[in-house]
C-alpha atoms as a PDB file:
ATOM      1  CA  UNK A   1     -11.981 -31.193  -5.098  1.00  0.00           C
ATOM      2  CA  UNK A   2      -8.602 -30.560  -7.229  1.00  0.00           C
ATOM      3  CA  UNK A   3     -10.028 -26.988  -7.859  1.00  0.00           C
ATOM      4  CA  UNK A   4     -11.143 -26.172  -4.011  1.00  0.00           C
ATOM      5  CA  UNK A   5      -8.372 -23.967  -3.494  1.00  0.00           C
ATOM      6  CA  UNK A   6      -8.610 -21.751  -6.179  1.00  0.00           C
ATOM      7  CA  UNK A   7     -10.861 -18.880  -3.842  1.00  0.00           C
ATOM      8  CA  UNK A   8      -7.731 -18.981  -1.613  1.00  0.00           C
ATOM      9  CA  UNK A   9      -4.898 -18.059  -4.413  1.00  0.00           C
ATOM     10  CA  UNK A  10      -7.418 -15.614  -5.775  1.00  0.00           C
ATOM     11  CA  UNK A  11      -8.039 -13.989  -2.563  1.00  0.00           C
ATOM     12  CA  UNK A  12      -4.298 -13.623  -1.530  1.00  0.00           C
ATOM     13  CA  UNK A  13      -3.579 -12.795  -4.593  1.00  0.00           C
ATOM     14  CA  UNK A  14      -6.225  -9.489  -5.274  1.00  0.00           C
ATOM     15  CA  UNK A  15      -4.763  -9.061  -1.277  1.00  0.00           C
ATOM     16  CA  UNK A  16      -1.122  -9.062  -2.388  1.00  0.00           C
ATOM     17  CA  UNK A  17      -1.646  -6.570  -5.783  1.00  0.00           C
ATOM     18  CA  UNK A  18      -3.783  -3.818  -3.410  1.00  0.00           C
ATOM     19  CA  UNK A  19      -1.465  -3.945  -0.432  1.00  0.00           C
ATOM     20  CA  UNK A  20       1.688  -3.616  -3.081  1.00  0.00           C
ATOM     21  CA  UNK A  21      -0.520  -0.863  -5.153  1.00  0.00           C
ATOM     22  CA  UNK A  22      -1.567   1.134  -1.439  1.00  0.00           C
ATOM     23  CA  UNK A  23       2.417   0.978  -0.272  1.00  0.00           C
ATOM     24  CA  UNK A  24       4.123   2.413  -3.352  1.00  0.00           C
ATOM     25  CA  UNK A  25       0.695   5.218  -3.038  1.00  0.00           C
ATOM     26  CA  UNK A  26       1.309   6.199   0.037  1.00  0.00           C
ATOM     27  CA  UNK A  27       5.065   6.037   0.174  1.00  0.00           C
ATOM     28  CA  UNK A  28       5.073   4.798   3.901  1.00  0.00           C
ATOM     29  CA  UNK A  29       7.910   5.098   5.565  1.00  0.00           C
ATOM     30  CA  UNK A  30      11.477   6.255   4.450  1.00  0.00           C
ATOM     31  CA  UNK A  31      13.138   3.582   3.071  1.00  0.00           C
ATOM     32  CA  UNK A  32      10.227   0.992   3.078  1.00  0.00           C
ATOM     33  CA  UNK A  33      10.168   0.078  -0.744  1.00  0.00           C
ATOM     34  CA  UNK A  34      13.986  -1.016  -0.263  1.00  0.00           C
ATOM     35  CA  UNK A  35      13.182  -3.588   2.167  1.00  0.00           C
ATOM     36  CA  UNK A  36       9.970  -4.964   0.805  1.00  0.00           C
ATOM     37  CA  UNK A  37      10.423  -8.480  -1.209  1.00  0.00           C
ATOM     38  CA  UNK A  38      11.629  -7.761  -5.055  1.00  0.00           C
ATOM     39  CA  UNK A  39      12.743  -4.786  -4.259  1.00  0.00           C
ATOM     40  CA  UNK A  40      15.343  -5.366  -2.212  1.00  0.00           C
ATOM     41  CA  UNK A  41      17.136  -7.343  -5.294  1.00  0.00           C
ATOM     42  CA  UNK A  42      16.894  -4.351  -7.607  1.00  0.00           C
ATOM     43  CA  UNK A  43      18.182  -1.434  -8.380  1.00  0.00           C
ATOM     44  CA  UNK A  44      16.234   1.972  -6.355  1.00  0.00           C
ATOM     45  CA  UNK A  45      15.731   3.492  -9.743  1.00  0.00           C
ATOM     46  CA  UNK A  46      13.384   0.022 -10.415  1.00  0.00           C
ATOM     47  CA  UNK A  47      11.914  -0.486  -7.227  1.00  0.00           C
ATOM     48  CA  UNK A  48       8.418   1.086  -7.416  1.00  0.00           C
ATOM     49  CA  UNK A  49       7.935  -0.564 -11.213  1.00  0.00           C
ATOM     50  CA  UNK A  50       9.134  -3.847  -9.877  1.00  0.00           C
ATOM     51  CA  UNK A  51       6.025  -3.872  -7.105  1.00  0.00           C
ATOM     52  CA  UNK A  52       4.081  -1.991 -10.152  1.00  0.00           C
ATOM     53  CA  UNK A  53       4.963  -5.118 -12.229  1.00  0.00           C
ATOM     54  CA  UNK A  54       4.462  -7.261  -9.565  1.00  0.00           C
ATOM     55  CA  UNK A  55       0.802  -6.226  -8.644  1.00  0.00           C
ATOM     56  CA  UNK A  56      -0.480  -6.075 -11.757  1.00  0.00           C
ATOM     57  CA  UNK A  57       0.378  -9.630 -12.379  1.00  0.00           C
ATOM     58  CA  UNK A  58      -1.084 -11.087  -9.544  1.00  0.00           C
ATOM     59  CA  UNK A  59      -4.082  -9.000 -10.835  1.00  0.00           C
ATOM     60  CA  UNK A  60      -4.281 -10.928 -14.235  1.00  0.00           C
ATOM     61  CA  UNK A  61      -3.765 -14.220 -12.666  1.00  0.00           C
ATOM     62  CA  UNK A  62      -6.276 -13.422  -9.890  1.00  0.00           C
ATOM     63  CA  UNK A  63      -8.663 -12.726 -12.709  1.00  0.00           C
ATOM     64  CA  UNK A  64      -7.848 -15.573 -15.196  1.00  0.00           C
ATOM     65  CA  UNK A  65      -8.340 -17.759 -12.047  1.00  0.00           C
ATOM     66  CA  UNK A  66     -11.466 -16.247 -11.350  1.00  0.00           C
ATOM     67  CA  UNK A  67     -13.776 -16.237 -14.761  1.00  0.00           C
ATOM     68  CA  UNK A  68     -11.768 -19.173 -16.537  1.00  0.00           C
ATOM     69  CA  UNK A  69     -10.890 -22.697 -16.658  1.00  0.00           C
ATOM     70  CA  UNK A  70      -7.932 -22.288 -19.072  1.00  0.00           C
ATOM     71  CA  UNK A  71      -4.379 -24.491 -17.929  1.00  0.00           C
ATOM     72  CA  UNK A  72      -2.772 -20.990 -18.794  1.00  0.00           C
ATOM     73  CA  UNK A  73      -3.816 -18.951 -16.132  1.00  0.00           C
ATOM     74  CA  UNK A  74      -3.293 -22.147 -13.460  1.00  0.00           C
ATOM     75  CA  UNK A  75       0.273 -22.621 -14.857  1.00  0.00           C
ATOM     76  CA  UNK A  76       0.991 -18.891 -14.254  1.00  0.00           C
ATOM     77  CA  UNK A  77       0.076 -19.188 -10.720  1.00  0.00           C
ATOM     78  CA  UNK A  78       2.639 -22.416 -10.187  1.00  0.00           C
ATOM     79  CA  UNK A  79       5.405 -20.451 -11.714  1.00  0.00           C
ATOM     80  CA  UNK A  80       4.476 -17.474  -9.784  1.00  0.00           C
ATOM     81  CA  UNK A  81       4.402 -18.745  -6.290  1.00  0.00           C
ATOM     82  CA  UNK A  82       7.244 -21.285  -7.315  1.00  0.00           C
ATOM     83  CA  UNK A  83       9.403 -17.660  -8.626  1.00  0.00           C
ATOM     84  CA  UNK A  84       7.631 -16.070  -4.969  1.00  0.00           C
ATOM     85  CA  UNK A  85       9.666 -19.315  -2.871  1.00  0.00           C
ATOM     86  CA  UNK A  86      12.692 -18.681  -4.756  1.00  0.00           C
ATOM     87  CA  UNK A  87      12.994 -14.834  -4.321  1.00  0.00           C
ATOM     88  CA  UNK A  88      12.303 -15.743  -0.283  1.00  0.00           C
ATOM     89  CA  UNK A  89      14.722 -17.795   0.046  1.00  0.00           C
ATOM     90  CA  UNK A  90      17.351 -15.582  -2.083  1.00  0.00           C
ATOM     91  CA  UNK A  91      15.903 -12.217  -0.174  1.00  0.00           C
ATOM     92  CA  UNK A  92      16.363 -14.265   3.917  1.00  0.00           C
ATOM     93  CA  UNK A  93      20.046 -15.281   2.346  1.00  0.00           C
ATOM     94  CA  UNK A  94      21.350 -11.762   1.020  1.00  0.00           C
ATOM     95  CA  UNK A  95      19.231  -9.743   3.060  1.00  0.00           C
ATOM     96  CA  UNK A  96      17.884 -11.112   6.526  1.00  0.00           C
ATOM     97  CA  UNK A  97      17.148  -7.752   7.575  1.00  0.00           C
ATOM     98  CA  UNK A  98      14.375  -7.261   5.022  1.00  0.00           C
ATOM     99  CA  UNK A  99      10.488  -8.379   4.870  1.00  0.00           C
ATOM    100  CA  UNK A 100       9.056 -10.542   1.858  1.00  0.00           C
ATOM    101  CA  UNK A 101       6.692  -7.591   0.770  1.00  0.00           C
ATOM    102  CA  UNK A 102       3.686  -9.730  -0.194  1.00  0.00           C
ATOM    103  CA  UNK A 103       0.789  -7.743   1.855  1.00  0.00           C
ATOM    104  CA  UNK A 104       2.995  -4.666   0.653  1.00  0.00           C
ATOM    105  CA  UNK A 105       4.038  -2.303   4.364  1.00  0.00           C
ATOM    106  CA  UNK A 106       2.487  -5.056   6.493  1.00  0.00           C
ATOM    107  CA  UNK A 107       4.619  -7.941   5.259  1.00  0.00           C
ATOM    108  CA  UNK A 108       7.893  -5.980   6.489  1.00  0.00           C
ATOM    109  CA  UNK A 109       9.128  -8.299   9.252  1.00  0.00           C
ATOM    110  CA  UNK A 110      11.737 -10.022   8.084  1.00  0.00           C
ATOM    111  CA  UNK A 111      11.488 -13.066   5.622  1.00  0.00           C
ATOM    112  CA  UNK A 112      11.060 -16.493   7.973  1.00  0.00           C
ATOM    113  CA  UNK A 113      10.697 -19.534   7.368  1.00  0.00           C
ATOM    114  CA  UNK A 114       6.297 -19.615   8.098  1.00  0.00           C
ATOM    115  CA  UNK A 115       6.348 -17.074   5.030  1.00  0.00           C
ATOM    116  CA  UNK A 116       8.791 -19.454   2.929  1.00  0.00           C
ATOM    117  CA  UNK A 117       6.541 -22.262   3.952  1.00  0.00           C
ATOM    118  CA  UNK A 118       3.271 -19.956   2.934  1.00  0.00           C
ATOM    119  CA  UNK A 119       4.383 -19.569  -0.591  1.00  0.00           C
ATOM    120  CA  UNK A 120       5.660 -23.468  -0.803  1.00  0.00           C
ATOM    121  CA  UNK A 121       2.060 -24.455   0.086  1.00  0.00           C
ATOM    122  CA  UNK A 122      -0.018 -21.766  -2.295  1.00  0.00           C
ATOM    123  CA  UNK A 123       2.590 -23.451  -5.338  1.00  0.00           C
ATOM    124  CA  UNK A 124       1.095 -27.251  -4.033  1.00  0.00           C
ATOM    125  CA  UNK A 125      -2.351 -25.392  -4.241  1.00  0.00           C
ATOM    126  CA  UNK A 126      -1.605 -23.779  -7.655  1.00  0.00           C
ATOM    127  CA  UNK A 127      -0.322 -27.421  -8.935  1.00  0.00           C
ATOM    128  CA  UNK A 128      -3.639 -28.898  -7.515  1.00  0.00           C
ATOM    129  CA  UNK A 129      -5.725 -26.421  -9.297  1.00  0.00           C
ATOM    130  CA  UNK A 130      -4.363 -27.412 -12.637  1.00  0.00           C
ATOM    131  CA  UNK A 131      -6.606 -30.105 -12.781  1.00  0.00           C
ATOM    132  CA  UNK A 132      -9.619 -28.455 -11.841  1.00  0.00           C
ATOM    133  CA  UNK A 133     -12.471 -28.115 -13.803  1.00  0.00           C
ATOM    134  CA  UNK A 134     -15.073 -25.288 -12.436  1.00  0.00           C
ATOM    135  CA  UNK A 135     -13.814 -22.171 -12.488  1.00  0.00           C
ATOM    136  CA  UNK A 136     -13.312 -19.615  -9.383  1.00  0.00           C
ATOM    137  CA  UNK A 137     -16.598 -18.218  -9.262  1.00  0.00           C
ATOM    138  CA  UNK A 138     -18.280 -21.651  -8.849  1.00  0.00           C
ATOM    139  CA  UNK A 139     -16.032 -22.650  -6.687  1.00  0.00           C
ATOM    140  CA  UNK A 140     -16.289 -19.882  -4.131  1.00  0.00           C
ATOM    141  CA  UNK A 141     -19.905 -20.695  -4.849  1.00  0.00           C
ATOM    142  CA  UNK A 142     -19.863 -24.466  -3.175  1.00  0.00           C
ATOM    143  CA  UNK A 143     -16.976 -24.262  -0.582  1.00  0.00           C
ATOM    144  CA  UNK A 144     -15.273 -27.620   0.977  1.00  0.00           C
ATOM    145  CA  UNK A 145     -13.441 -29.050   3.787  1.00  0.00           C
ATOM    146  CA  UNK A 146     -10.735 -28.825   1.700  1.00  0.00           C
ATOM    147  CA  UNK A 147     -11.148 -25.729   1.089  1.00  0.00           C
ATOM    148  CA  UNK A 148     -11.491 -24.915   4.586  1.00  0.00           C
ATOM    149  CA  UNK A 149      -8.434 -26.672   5.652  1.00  0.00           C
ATOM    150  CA  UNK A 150      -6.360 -25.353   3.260  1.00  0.00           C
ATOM    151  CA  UNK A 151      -7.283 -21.496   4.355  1.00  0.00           C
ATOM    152  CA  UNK A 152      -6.312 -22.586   7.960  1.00  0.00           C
ATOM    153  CA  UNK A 153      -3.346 -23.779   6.814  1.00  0.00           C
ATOM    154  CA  UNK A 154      -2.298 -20.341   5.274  1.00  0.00           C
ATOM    155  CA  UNK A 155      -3.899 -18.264   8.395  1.00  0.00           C
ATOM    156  CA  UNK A 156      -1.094 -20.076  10.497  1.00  0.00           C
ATOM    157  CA  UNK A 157       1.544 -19.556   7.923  1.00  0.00           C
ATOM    158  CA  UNK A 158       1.037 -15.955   7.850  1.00  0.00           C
ATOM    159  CA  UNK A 159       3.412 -13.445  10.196  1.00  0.00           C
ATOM    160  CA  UNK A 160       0.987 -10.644   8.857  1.00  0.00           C
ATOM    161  CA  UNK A 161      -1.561 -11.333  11.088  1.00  0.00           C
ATOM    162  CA  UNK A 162       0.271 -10.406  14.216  1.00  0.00           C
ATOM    163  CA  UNK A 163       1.764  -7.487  13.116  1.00  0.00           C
ATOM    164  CA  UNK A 164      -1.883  -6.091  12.088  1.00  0.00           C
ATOM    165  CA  UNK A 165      -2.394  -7.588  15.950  1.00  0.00           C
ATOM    166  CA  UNK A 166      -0.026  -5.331  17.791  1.00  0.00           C
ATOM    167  CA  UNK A 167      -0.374  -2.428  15.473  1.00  0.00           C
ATOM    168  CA  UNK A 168      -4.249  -2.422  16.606  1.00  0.00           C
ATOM    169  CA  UNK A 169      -3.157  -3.105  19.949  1.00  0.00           C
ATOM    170  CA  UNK A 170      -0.212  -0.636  20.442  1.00  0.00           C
ATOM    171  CA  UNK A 171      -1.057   1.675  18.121  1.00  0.00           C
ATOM    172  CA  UNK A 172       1.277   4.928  18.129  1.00  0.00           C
ATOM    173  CA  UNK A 173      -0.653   8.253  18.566  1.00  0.00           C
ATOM    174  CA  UNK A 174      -1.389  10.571  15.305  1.00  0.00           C
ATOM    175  CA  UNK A 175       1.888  12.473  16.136  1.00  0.00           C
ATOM    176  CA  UNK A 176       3.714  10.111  16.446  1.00  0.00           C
ATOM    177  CA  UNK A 177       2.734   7.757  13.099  1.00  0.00           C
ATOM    178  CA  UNK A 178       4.809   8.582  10.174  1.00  0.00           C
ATOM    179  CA  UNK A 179       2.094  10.576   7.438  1.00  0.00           C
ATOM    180  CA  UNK A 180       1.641  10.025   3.938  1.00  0.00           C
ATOM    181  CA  UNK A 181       4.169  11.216   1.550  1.00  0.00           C
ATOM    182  CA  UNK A 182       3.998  15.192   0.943  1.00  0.00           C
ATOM    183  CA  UNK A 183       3.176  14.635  -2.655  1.00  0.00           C
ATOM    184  CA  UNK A 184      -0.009  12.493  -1.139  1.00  0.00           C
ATOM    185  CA  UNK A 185      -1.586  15.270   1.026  1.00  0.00           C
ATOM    186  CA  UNK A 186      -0.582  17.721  -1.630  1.00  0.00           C
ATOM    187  CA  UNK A 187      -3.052  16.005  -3.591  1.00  0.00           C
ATOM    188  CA  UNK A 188      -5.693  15.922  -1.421  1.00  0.00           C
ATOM    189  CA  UNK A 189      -5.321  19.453  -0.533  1.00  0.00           C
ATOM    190  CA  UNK A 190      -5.945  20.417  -4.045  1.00  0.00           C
ATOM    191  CA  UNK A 191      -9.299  18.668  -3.960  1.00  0.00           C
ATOM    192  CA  UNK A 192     -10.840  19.783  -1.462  1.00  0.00           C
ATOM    193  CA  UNK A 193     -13.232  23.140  -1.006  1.00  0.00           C
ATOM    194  CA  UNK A 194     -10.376  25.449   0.282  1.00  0.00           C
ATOM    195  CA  UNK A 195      -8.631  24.961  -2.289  1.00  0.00           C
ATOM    196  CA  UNK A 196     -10.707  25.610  -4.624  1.00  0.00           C
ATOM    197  CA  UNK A 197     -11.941  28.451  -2.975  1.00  0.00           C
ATOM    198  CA  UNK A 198      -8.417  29.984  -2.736  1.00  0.00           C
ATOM    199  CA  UNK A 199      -6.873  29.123  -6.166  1.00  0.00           C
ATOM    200  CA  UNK A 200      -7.572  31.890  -8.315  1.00  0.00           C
ATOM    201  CA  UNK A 201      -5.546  34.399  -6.027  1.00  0.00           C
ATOM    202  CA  UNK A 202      -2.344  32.288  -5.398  1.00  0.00           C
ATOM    203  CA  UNK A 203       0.393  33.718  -7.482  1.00  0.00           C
ATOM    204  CA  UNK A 204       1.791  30.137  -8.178  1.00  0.00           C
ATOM    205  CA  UNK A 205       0.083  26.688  -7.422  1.00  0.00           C
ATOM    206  CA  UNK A 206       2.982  25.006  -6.113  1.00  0.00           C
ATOM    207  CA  UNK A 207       3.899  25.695  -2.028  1.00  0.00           C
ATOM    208  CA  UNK A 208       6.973  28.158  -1.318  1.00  0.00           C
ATOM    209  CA  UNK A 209       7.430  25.996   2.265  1.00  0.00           C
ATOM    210  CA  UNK A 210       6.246  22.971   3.797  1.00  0.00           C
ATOM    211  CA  UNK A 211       6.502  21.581   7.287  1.00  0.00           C
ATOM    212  CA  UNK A 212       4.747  19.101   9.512  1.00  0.00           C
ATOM    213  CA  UNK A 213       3.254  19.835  12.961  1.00  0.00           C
ATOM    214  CA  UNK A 214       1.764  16.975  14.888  1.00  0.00           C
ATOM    215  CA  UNK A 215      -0.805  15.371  13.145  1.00  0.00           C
ATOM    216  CA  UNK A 216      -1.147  18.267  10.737  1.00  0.00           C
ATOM    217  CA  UNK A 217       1.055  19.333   7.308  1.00  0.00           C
ATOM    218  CA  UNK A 218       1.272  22.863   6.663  1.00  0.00           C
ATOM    219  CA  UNK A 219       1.932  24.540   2.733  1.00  0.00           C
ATOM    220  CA  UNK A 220       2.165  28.186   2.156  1.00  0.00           C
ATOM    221  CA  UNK A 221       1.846  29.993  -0.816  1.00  0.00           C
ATOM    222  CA  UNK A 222       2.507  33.200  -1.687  1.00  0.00           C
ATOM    223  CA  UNK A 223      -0.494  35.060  -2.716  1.00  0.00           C
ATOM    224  CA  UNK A 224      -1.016  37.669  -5.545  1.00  0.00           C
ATOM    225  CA  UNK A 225      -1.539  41.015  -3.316  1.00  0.00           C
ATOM    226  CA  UNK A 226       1.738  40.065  -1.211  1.00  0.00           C
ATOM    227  CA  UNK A 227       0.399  37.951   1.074  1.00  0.00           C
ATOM    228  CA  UNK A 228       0.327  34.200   2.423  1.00  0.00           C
ATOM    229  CA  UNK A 229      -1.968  31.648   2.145  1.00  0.00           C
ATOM    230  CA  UNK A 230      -0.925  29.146   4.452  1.00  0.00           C
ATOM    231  CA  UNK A 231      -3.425  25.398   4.258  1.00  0.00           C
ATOM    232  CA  UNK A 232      -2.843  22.816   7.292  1.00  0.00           C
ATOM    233  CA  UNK A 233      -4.223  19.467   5.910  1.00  0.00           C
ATOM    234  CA  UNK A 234      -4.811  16.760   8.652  1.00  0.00           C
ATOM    235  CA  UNK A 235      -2.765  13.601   8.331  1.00  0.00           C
ATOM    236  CA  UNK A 236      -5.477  11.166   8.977  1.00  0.00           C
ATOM    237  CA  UNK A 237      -8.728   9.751   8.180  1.00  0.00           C
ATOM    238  CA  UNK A 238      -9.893   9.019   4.332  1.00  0.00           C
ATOM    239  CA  UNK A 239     -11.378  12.667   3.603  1.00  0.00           C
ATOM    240  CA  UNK A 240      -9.354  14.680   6.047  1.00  0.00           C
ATOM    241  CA  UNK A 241     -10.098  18.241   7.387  1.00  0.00           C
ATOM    242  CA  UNK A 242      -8.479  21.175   5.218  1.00  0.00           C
ATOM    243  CA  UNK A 243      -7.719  24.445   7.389  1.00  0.00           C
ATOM    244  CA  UNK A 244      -6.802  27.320   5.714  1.00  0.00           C
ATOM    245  CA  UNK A 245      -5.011  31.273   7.416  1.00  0.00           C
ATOM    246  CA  UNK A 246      -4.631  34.338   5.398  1.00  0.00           C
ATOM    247  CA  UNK A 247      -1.172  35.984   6.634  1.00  0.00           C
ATOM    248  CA  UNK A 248      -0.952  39.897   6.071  1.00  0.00           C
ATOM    249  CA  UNK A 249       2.231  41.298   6.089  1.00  0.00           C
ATOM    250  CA  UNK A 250       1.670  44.930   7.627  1.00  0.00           C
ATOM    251  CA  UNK A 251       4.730  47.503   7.113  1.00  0.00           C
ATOM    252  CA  UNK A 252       8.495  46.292   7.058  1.00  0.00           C
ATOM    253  CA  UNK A 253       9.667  43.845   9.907  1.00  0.00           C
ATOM    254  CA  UNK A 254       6.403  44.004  11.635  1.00  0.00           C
ATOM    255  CA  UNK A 255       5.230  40.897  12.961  1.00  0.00           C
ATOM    256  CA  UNK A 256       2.274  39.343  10.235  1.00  0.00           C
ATOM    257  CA  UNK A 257      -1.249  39.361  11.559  1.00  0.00           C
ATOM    258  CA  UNK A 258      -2.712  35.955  10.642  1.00  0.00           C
ATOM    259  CA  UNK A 259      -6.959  36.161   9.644  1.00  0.00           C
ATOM    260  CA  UNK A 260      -8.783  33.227   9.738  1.00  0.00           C
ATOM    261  CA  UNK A 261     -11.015  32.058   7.126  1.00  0.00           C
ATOM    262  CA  UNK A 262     -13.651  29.699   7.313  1.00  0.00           C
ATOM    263  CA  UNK A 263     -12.734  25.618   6.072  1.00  0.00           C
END
């Protein structure tokens, strides 16, 4: 019974390390790692290692919870949702205007009390847990009313769940949605077959220009006989669509004469 809640804490906490891992990836929006939890107490220079920091711990307590029955690992979740609480509460009283960053972009409302509650609770769980016996595994393995309860508990204490909610339900159009950082669909770009197919004639491997057209972000290149090489990568999707346009320049101030090529 004592050691019901540990699939909870593990969950949440493999949650917390991808979501934190997935935001500093992507970037998201300008300015998003300053108002995200930790990082908003910090420095900018230390604000991606902070979340870095952050994620990888939850990972290693997420794990020590999961394959072993050691006090360690259970201790290390107390003082980490116990240190969580604390950095709410000082986060709502020097900065209202930021979130508490623990689903990473998604937890960017800002800090209320159902998320200081949240993290109160999961350090009663982690205290609870101490005197478990099984570990994770064979708990997730025979689940409880207690365990049940307890995940209800933490489904009502958690903001997160309506903004996912209205994003689905008032979700912006492609256009519109702020894209993945430039460095992002740079790398994407340069795996995919266009590419690859276009490499050995670009006179340097890094893009001359760089702008963003609707759901699209363009890169040109200068190529080795003079002309362009111009890839639009779309913004969306998990394996996105490359597009690639040869520009030749044609005499002095004439307008260039773009040539498609096959993506």
């Amino acid at each position: 019974m004592l050691a019901s809640q540990l699939p909870a804490l593990i969950v949440l906490l493999v949650l917390g390390a991808v979501a934190k891992v997935s935001t500093v990836r992507t970037g998201g929006e300008m300015g998003t790692l300053a108002r995200l939890g930790p990082a908003t107490l910090v420095p900018a220079r230390i604000e991606v290692p902070m979340l870095i920091v952050c994620a990888v711990g939850e990972l290693v307590i997420a794990t020590g919870l999961l394959v072993s029955t050691s006090p360690i690992f259970r201790w290390m979740a107390v003082a980490f949702f116990a240190m969580c609480t604390y950095v709410l509460l000082e986060v709502r009283r020097r900065r209202p205007d930021a979130g508490c960053g623990c689903f990473g972009e998604v937890s960017a409302a800002p800090v209320g009390l159902r998320s200081i509650a949240r993290t109160m609770v999961l350090t009663g769980m982690a205290v609870l847990s101490i005197w478990g016996e099984e570990p994770g595994w064979l708990v997730f393995l025979h689940p409880s009313w207690f365990m049940a309860a307890g995940v209800v508990m933490l489904l009502v204490l958690s903001p997160e769940l309506e903004e996912m909610v209205d994003r689905l339900r008032y979700r912006a159009p492609c256009e519109q949605r702020p894209g993945p950082a430039t460095e992002v669909t740079l790398a994407r770009l340069r795996s995919s077959g266009p590419w690859r197919q276009h490499r050995e004639q670009l006179a340097a491997v890094e893009p001359y220009d760089s702008w963003r057209e609707l759901c699209w972000r363009f890169f040109a290149f200068e190529r080795r006989d003079g002309a362009d090489v111009v890839f639009a990568v779309y913004l969306s999707g998990r394996r996105p669509a490359v597009r690639v346009a040869v520009v030749e320049h044609e005499g002095s101030g004439a307008l260039p004469v773009y040539t498609p090529v096959s993506a």
